[in-house]
Protein backbone atom coordinates (compact mmCIF):
# COMPACT_ATOMS: atom_id res chain seq x y z
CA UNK A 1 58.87 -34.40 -47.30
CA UNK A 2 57.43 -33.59 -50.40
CA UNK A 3 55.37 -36.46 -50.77
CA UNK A 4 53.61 -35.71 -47.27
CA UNK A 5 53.29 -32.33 -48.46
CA UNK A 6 51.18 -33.52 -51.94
CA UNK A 7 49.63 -36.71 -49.97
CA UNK A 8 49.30 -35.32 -46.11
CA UNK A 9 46.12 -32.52 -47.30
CA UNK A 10 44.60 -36.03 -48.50
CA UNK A 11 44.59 -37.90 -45.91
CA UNK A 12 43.84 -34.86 -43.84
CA UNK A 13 40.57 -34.17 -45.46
CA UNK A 14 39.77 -38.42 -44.96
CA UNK A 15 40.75 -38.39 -41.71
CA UNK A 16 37.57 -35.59 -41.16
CA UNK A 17 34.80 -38.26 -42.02
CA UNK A 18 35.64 -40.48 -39.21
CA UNK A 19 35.67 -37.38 -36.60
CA UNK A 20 32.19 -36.69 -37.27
CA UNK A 21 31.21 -39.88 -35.79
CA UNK A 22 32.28 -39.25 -31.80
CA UNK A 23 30.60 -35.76 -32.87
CA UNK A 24 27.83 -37.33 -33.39
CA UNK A 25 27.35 -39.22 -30.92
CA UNK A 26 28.37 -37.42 -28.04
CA UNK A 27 24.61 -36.71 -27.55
CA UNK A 28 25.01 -39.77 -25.37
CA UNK A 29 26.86 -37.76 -23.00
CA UNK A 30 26.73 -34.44 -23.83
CA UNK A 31 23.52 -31.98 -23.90
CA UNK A 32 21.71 -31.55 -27.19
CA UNK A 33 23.50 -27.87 -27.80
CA UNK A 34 27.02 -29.25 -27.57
CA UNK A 35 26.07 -31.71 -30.39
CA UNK A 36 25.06 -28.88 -32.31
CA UNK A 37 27.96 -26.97 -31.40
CA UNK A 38 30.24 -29.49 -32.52
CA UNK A 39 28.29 -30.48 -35.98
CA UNK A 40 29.03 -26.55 -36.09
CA UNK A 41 32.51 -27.34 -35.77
CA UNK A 42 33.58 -30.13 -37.83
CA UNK A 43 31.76 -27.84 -40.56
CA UNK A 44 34.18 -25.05 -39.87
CA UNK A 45 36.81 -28.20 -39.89
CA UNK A 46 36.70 -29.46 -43.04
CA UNK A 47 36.01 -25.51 -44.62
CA UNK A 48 39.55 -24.72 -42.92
CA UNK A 49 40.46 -27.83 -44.51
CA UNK A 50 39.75 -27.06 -47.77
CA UNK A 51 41.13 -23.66 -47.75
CA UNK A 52 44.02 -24.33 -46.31
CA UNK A 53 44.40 -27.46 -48.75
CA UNK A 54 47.02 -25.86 -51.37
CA UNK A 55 48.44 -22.93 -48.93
CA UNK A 56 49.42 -25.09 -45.74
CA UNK A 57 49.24 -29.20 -46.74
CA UNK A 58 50.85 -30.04 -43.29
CA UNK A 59 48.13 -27.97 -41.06
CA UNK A 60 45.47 -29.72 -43.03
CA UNK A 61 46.87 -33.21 -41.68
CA UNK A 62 46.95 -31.99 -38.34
CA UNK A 63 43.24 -30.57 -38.02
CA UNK A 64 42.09 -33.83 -37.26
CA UNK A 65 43.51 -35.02 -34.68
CA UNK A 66 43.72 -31.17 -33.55
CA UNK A 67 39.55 -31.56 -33.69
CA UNK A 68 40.00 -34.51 -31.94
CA UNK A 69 41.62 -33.41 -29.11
CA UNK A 70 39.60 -30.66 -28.78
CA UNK A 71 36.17 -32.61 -28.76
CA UNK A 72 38.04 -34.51 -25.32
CA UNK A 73 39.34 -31.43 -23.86
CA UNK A 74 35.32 -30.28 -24.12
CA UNK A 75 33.86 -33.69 -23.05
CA UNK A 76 36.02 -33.87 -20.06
CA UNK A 77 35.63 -30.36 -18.91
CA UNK A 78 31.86 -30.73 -19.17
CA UNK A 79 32.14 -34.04 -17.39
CA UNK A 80 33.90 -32.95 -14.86
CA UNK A 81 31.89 -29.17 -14.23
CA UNK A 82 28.32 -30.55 -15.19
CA UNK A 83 28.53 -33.77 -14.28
CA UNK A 84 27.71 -35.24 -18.16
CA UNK A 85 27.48 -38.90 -17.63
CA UNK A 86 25.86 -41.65 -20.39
């Protein structure tokens, strides 16, 4: 446990580069102002990241997948409500 808790804040803070992709390019799907909102997001991701690096190591490795989940829980309620389709 103490490893994760010295190497999980790590790979928590990696794991952020690769969400900014489907952020990206949800403009596919999504309206130009929910790409913004999310670019907004991830920001507020990896700053939450970063503070939280030393204080809570475990949350950090969750706030991917956490962002994750959240950017799906967004796409499918807007696909569903408005109709976003690619």
């Amino acid at each position: 446990m103490d490893a994760l808790r010295r190497v999980g804040p790590w790979i928590g803070i990696v794991l952020l580069l690769p969400l900014l992709i489907p952020f990206l390019v949800s403009g596919l799907v999504m309206p130009s102002w929910a790409v913004i909102f999310f670019v907004f997001v991830w920001v507020a991701l990896v700053v939450l990241a970063l503070y939280l690096f030393r204080r809570k190591p475990l949350v950090v490795l969750a706030l991917p997948f956490a962002g994750f989940a959240f950017w799906l829980a967004f796409w499918l309620t807007g696909a569903a409500i408005f109709d976003w389709t690619a």
